[in-house]
N, C-alpha and C. Protein backbone atom coordinates (compact mmCIF):
# COMPACT_ATOMS: atom_id res chain seq x y z
N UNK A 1 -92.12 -21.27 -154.41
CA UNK A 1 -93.07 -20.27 -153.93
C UNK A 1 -92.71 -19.91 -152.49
N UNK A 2 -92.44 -18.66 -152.05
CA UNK A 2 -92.69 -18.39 -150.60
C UNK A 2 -94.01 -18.36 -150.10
N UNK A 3 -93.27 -18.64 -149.30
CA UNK A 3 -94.34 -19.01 -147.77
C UNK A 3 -94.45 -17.96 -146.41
N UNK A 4 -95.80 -18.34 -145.89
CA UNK A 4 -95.72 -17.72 -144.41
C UNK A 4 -96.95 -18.54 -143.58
N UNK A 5 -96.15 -18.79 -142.35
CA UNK A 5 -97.34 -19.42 -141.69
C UNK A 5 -97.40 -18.36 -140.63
N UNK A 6 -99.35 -19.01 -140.56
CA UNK A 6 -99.95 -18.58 -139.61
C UNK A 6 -100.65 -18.48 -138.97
N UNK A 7 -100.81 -17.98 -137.37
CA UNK A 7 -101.63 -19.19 -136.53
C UNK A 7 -103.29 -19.87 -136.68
N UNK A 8 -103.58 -20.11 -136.51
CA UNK A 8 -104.91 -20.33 -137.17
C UNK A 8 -105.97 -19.48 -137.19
N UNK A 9 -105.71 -19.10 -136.00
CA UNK A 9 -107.66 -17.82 -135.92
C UNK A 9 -107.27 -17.08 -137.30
N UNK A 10 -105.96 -16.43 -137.38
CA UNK A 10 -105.50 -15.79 -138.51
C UNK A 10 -105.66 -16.51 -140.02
N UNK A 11 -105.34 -17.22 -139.89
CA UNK A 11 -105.54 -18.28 -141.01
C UNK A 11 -106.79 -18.42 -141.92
N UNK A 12 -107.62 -18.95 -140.83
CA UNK A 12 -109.33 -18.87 -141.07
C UNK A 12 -109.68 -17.79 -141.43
N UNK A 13 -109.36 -16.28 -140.65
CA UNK A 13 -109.67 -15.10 -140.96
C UNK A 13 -109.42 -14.83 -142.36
N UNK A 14 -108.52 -15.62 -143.31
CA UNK A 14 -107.34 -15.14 -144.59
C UNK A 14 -108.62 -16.27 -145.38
N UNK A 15 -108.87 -17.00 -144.63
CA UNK A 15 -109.52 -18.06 -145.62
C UNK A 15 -111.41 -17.50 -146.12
N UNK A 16 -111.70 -17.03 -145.16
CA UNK A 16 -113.13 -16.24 -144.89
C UNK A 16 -113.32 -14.91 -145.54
N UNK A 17 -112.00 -14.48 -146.20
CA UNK A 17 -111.92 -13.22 -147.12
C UNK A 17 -112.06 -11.85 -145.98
N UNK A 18 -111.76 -12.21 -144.22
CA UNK A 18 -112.02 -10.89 -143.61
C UNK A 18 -110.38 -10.04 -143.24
N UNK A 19 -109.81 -11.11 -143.54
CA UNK A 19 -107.93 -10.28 -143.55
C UNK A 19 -107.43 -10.31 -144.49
N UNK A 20 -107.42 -8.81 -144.99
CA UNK A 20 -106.94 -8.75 -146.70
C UNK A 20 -104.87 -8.46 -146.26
N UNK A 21 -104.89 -7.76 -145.22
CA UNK A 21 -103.66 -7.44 -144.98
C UNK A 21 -103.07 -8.43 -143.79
N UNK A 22 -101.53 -8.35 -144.16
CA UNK A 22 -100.71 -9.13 -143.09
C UNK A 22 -99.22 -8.00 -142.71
N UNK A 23 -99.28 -8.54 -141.51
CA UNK A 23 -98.18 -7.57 -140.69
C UNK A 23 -97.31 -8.45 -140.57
N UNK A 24 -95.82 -8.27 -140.61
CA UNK A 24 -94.35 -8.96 -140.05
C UNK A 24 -93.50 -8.30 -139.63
N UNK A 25 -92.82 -8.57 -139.01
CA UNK A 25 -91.67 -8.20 -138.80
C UNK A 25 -90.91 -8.10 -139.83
N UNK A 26 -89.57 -7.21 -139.99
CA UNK A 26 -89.22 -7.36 -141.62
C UNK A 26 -87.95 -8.01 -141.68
N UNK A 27 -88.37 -9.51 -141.28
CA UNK A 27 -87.06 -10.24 -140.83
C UNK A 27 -86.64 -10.59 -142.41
N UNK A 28 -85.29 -11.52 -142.71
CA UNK A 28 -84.83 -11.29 -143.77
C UNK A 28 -85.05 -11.75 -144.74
N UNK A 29 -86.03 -12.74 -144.55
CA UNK A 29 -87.13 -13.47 -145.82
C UNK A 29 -88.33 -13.05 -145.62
N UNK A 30 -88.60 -12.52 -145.27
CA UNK A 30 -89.85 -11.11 -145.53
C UNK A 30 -89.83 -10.33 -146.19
N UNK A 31 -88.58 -10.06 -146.11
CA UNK A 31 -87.55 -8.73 -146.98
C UNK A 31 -87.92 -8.88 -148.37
N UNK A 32 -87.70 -10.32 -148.71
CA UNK A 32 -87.92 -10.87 -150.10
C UNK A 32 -88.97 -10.85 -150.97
N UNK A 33 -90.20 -10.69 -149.83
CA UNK A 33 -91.23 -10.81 -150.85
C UNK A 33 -91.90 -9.25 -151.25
N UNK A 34 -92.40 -9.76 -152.41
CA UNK A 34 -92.51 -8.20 -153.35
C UNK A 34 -93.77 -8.23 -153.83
N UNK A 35 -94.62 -7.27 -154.36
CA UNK A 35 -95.18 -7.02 -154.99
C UNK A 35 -95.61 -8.11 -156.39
N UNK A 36 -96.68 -8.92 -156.87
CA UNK A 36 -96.73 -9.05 -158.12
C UNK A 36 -95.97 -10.49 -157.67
N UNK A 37 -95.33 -11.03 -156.09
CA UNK A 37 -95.02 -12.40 -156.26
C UNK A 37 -96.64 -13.64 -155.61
N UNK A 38 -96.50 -14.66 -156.26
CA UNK A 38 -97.35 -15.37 -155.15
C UNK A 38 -96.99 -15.85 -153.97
N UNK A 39 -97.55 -15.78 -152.82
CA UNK A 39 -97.06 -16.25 -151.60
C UNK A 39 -97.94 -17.74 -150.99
N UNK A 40 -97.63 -18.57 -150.29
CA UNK A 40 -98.57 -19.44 -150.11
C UNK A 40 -98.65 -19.21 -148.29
N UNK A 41 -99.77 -18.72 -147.86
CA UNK A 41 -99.68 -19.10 -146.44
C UNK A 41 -100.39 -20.16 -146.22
N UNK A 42 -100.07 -21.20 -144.96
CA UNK A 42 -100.24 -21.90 -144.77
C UNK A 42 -100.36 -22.19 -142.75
N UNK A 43 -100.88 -23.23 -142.56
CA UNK A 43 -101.16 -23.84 -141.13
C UNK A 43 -101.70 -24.78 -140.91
N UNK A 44 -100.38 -25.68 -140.26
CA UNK A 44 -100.22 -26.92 -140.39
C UNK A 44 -100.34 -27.36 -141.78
N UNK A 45 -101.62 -28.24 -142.23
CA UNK A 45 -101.35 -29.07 -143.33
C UNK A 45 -102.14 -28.15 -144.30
N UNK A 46 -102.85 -27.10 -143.89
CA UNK A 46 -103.81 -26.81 -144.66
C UNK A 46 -102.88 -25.00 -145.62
N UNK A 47 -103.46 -24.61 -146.95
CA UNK A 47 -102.93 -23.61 -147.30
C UNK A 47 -102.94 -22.95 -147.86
N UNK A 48 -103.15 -21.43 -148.38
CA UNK A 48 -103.99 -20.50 -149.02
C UNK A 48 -103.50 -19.45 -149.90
N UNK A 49 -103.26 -19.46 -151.43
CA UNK A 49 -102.39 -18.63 -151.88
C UNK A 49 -102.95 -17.31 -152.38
N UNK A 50 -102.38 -16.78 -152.03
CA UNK A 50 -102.17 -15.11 -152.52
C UNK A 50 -101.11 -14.81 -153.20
N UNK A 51 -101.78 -13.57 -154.23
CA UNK A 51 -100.97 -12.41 -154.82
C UNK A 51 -101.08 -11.48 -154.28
N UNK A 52 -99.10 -10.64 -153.81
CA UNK A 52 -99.12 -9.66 -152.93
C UNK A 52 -99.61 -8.60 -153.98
N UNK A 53 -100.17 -7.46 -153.82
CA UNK A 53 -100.26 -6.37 -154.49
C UNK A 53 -100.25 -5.15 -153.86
N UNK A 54 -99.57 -5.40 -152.34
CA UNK A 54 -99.20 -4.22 -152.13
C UNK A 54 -98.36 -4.54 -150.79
N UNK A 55 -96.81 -3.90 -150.64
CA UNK A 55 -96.36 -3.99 -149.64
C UNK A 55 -95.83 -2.58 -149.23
N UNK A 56 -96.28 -2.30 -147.65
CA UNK A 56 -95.74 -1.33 -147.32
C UNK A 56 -95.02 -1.24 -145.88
N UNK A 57 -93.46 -0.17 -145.32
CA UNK A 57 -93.38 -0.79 -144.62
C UNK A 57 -93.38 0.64 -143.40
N UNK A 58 -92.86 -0.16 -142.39
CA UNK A 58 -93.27 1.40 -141.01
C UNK A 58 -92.30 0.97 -139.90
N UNK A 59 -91.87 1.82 -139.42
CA UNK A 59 -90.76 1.68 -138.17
C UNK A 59 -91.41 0.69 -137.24
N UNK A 60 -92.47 0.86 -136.79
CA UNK A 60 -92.94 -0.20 -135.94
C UNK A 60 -94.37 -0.29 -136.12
N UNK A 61 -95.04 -1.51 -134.95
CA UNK A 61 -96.50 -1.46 -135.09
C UNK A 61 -97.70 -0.25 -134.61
N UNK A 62 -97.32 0.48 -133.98
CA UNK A 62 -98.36 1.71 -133.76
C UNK A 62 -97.78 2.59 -134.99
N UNK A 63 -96.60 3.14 -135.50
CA UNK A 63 -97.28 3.77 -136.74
C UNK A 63 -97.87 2.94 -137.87
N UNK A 64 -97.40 1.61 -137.86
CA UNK A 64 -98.13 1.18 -138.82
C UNK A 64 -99.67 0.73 -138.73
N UNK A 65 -100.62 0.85 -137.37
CA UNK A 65 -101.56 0.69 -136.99
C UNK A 65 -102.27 1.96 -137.16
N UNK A 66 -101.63 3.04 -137.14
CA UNK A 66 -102.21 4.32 -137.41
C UNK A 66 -102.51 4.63 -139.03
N UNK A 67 -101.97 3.42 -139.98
CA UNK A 67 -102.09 4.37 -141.36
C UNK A 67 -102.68 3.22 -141.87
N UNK A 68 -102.82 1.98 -141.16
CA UNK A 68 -103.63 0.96 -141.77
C UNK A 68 -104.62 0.98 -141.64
N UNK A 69 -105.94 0.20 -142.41
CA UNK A 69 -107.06 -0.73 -141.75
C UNK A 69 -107.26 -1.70 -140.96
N UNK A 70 -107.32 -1.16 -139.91
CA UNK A 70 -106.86 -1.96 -138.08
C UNK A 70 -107.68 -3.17 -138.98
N UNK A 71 -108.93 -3.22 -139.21
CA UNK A 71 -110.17 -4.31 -139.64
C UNK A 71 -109.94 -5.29 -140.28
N UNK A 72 -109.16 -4.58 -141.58
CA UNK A 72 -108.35 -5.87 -142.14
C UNK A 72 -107.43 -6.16 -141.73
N UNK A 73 -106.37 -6.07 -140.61
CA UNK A 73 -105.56 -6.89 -140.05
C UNK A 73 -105.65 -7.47 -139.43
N UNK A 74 -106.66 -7.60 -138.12
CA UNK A 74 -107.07 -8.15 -136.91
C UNK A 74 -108.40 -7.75 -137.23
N UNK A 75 -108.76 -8.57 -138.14
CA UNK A 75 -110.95 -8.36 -137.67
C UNK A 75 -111.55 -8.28 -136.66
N UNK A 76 -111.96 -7.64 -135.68
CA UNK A 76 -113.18 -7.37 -134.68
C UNK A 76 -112.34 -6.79 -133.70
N UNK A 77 -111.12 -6.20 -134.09
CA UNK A 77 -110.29 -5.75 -132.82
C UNK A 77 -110.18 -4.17 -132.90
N UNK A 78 -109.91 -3.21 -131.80
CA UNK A 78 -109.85 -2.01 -132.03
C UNK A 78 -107.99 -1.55 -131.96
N UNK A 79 -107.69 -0.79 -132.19
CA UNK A 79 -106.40 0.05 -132.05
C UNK A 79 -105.53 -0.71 -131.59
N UNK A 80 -105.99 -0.25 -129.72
CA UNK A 80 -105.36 -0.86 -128.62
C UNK A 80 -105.52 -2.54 -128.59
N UNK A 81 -106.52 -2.91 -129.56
CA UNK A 81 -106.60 -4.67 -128.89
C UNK A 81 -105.64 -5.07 -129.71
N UNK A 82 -105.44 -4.37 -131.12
CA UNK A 82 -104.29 -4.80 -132.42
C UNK A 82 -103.13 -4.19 -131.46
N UNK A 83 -102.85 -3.00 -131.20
CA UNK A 83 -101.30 -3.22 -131.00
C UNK A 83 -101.12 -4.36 -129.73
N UNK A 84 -101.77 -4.84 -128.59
CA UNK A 84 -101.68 -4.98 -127.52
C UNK A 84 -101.14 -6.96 -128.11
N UNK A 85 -102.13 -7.44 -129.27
CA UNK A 85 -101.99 -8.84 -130.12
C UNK A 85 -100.60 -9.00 -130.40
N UNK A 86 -100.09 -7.53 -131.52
CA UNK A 86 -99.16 -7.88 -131.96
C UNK A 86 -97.73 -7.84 -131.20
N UNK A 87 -97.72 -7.15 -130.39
CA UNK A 87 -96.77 -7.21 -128.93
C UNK A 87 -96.57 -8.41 -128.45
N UNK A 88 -97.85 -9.21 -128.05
CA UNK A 88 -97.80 -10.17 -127.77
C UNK A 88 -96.71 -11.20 -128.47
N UNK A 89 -96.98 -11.21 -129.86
CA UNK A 89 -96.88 -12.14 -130.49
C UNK A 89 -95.06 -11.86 -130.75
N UNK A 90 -94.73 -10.29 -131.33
CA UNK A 90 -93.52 -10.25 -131.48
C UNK A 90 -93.29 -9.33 -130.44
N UNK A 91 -92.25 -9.17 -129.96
CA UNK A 91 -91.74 -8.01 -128.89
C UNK A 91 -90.65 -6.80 -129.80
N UNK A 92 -90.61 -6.13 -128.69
CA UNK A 92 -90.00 -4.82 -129.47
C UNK A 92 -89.09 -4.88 -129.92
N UNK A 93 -87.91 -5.86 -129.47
CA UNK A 93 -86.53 -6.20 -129.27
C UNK A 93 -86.40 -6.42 -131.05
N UNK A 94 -87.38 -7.35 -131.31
CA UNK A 94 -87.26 -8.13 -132.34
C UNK A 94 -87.95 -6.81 -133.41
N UNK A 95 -88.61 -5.88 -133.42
CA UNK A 95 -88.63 -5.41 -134.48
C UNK A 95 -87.72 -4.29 -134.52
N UNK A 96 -86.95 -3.37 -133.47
CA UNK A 96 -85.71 -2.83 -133.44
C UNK A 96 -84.56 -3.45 -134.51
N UNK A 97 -84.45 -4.73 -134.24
CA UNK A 97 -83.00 -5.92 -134.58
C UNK A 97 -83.46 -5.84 -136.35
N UNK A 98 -85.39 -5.98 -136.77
CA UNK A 98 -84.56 -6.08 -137.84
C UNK A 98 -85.08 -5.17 -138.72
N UNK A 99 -85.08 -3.72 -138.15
CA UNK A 99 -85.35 -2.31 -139.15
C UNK A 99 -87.00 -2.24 -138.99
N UNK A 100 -87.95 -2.71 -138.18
CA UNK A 100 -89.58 -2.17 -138.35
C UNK A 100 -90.34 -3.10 -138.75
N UNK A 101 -91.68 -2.84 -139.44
CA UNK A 101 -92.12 -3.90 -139.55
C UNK A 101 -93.25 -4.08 -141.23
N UNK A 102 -93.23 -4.35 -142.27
CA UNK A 102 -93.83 -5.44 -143.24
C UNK A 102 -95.53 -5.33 -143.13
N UNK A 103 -96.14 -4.93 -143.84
CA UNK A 103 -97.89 -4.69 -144.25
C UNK A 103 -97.57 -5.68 -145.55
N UNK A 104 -98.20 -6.61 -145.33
CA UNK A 104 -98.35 -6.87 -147.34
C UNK A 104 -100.13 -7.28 -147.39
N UNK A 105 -100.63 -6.49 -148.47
CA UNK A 105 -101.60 -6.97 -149.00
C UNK A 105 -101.93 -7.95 -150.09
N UNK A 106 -102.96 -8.70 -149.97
CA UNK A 106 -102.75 -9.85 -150.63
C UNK A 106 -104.43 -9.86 -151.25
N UNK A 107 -104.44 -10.51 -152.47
CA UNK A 107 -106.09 -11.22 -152.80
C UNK A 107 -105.53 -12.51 -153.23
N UNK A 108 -106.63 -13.23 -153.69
CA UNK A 108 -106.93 -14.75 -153.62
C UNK A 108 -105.71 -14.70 -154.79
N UNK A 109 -104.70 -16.07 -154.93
CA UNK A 109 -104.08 -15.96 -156.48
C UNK A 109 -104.97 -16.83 -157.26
């Protein structure tokens, strides 16, 4: 089964049913996962599986913040607080290097 970890506020958020969607970078085992596979995310010991049922992808994170549901990606955040998170977390460098960036939607498997 693939995997993805992730950090915890996120985690909890995936576990609480308020983040239906996840953003990546579309590094090259990201690449892999598809539609119709199960994924297990996980953090630390604890771990939560989903079926993707929808992946879509976007040159970077502001167009892909513009065509998503900011709500379900980052619950209680607006526009600017989501792109300003995900910057944080990955930098530009890194989604240039590997072609944009990975939406997958997921429900409980």
């Amino acid at each position: 089964m693939k995997t993805l970890r992730f950090k915890r506020k996120y985690f909890k958020m995936v576990q609480r049913g308020q983040k239906s969607l996840e953003c990546r970078v579309n590094y090259p085992a990201v690449r892999k996962i598809n539609v119709g596979d199960n994924v297990r995310y996980f953090w630390e010991d604890q771990t939560y599986d989903v079926k993707i049922i929808g992946v879509r992808r976007y040159e970077d994170f502001r167009e892909m913040l513009k065509s998503e549901d900011v709500e379900r990606l980052v619950p209680g955040m607006n526009f600017n607080q989501a792109l300003k998170e995900y910057l944080c977390i990955y930098p530009d460098w890194k989604v240039k290097k590997y072609g944009g960036v990975v939406v997958f939607e997921a429900v409980p498997a």
